[in-house]
Protein backbone atom coordinates (compact mmCIF):
# COMPACT_ATOMS: atom_id res chain seq x y z
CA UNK A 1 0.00 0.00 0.00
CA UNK A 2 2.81 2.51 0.72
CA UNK A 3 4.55 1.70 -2.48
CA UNK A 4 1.29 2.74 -4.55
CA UNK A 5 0.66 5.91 -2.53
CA UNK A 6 4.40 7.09 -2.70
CA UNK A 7 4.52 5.76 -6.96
CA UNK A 8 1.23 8.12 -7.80
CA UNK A 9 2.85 10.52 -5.37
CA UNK A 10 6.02 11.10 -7.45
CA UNK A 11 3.86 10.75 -10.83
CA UNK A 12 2.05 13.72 -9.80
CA UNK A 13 4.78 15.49 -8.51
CA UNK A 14 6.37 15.13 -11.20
CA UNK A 15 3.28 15.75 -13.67
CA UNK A 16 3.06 19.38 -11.44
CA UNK A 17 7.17 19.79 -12.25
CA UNK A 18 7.31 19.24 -15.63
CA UNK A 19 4.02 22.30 -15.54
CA UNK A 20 6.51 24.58 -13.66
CA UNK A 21 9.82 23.69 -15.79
CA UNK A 22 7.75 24.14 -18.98
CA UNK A 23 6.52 27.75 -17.34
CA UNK A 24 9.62 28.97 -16.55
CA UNK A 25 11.49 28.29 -20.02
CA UNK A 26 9.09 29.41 -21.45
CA UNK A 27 9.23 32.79 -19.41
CA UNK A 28 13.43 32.81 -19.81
CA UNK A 29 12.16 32.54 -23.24
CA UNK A 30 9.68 35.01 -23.67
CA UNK A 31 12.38 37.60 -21.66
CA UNK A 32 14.98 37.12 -24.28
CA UNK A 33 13.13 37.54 -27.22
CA UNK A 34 11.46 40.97 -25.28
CA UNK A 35 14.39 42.32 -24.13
CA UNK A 36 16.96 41.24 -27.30
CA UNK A 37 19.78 40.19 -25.02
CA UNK A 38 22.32 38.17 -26.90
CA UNK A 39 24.84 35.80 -25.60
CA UNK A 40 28.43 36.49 -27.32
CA UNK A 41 26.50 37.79 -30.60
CA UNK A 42 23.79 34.84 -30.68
CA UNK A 43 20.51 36.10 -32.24
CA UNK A 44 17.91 36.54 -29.35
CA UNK A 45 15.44 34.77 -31.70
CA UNK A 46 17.82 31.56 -31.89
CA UNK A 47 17.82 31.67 -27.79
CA UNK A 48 14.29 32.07 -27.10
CA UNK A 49 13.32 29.07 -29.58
CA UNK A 50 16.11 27.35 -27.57
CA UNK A 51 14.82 27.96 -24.31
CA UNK A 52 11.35 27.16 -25.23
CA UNK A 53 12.23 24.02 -27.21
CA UNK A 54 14.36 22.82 -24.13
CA UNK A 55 11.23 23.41 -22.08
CA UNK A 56 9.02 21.44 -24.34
CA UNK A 57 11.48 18.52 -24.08
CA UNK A 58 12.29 19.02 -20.31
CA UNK A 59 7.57 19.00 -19.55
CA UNK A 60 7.57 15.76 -21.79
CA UNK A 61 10.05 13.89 -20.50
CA UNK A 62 9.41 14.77 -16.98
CA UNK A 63 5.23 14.49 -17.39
CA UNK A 64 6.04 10.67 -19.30
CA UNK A 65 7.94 9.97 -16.25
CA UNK A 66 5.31 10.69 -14.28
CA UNK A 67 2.56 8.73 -16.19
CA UNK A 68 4.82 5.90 -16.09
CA UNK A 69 4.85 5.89 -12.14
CA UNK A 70 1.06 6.41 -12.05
CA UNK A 71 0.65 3.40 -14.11
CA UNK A 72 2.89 1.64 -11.59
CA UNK A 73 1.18 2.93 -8.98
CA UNK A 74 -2.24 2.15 -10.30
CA UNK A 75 -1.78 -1.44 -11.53
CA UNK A 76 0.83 -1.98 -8.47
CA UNK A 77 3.62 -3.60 -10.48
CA UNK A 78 6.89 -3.44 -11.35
CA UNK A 79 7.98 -0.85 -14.00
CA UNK A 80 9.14 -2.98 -17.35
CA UNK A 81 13.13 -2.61 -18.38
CA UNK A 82 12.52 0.87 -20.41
CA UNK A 83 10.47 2.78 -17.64
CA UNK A 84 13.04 1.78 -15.10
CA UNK A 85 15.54 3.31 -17.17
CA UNK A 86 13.37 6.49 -18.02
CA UNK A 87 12.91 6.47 -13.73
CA UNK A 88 17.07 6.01 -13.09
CA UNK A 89 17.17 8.85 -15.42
CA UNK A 90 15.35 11.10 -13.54
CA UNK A 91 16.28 10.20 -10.52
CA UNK A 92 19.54 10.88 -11.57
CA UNK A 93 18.70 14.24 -13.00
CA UNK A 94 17.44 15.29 -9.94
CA UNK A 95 20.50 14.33 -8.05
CA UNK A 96 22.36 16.36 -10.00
CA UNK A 97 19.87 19.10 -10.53
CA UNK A 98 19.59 18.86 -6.34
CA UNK A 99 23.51 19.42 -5.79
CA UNK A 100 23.73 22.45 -8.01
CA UNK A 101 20.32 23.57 -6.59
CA UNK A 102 22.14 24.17 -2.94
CA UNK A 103 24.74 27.19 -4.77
CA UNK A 104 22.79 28.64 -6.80
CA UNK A 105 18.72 28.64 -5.01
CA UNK A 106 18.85 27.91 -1.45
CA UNK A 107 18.42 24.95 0.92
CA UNK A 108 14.72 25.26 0.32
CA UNK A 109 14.82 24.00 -2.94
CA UNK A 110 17.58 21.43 -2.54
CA UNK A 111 15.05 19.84 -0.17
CA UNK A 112 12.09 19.71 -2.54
CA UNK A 113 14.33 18.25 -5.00
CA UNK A 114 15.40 15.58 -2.53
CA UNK A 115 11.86 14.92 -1.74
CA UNK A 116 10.95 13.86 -5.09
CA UNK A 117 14.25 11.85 -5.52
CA UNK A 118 13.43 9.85 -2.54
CA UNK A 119 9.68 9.24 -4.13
CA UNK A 120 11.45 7.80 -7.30
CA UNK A 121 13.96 5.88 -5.84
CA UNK A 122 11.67 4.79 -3.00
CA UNK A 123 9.46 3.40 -5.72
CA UNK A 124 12.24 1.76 -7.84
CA UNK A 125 13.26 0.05 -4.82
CA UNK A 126 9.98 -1.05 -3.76
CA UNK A 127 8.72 -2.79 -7.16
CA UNK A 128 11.87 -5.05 -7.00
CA UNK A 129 13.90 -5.55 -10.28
CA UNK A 130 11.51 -6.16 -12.65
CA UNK A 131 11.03 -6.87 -16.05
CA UNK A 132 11.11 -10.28 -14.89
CA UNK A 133 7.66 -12.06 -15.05
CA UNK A 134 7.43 -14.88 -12.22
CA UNK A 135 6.50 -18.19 -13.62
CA UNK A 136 3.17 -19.63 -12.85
CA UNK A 137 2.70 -22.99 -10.37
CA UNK A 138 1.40 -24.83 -13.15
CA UNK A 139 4.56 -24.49 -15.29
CA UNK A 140 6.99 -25.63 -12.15
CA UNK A 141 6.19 -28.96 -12.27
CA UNK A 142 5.11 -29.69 -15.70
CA UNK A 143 7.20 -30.85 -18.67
CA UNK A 144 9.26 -33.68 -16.60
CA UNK A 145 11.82 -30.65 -15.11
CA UNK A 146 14.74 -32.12 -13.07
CA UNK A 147 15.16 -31.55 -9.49
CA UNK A 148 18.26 -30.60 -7.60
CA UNK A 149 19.05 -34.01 -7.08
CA UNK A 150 18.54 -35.25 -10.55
CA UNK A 151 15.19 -37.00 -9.28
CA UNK A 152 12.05 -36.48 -11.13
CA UNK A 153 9.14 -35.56 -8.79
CA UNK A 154 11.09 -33.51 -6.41
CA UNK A 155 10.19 -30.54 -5.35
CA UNK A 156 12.41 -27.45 -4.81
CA UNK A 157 11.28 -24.94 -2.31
CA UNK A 158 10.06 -21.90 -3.80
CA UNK A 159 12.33 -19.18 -3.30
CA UNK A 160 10.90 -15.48 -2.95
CA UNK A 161 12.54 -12.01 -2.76
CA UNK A 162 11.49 -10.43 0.49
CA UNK A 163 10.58 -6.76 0.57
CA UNK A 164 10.82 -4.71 4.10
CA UNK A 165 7.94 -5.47 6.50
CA UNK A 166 7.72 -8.57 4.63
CA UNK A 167 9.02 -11.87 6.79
CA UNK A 168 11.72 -13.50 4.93
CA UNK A 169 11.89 -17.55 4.25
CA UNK A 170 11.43 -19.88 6.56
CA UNK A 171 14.88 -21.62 7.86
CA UNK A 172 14.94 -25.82 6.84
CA UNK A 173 14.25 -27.73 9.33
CA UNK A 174 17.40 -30.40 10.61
């Protein structure tokens, strides 16, 4: 239950992000163009087409981020191979975003930024590795498979990653 709440949690914190990135390139943008500054005799157009195209990149990526960890969230399973690497990404980004934050904005920021990193990497942790489907009971013991011992018929414990708050396996019996 916790990983669902905090996986929408960081989807729409990161769906109200990339809103407020896409804003303020969009205002950089919009500032440029107004006030015809130039950057070592770069046309202000060129920047301001820049800034805003960077902002339209920066809102998609971030907002597809975030659908992908509402749809985790909402069906409560792991993210496949490419939306785990679309969620390192940003978590990464953030991280870096988050250290350069603290110079240049304030410790205010840096904290909000760590917030949302925590919700992302939280989440990744939480759904496991993924990508890997678990095969059904039906398929264990059909098809004449092998035991450890070579025998047909035995049966190998099931082995299960255990999450925190979950109890881990059971210790054999002498």
């Amino acid at each position: 239950m916790v990983r669902r709440v905090a996986a929408v949690a960081a989807g729409v914190v990161l769906f109200a992000e990339a809103f407020g990135v896409f804003m303020l390139l969009m205002t950089v943008g919009i500032v440029v163009e107004n006030q015809s500054m130039s950057l070592d005799g770069l046309d202000p157009a060129m920047m301001s087409d820049g800034a805003l195209g960077f902002g339209i990149f920066s809102a998609v990526f971030l907002a597809g981020c975030g659908l992908v960890l509402l749809f985790v969230g909402a069906r409560d399973r792991a993210p496949a191979r490419f939306a785990r690497i679309l969620l390192v990404v940003v978590a990464v980004v953030h991280g870096v975003l988050g250290a350069l934050t603290v110079g240049l904005v304030g410790w205010e920021a840096f904290a909000v930024l760590m917030v949302v990193l925590a919700l992302i990497v939280f989440t990744l942790v939480a759904y496991g590795p993924g990508g890997r489907p678990e095969r059904p009971q039906a398929q264990q013991g059909a098809g004449g498979e092998q035991g450890a011992g070579g025998e047909q018929g035995e049966e190998r414990p099931e082995e299960k990653e255990s999450f925190l708050g979950e109890p881990g396996p059971k210790p054999a019996a002498s």
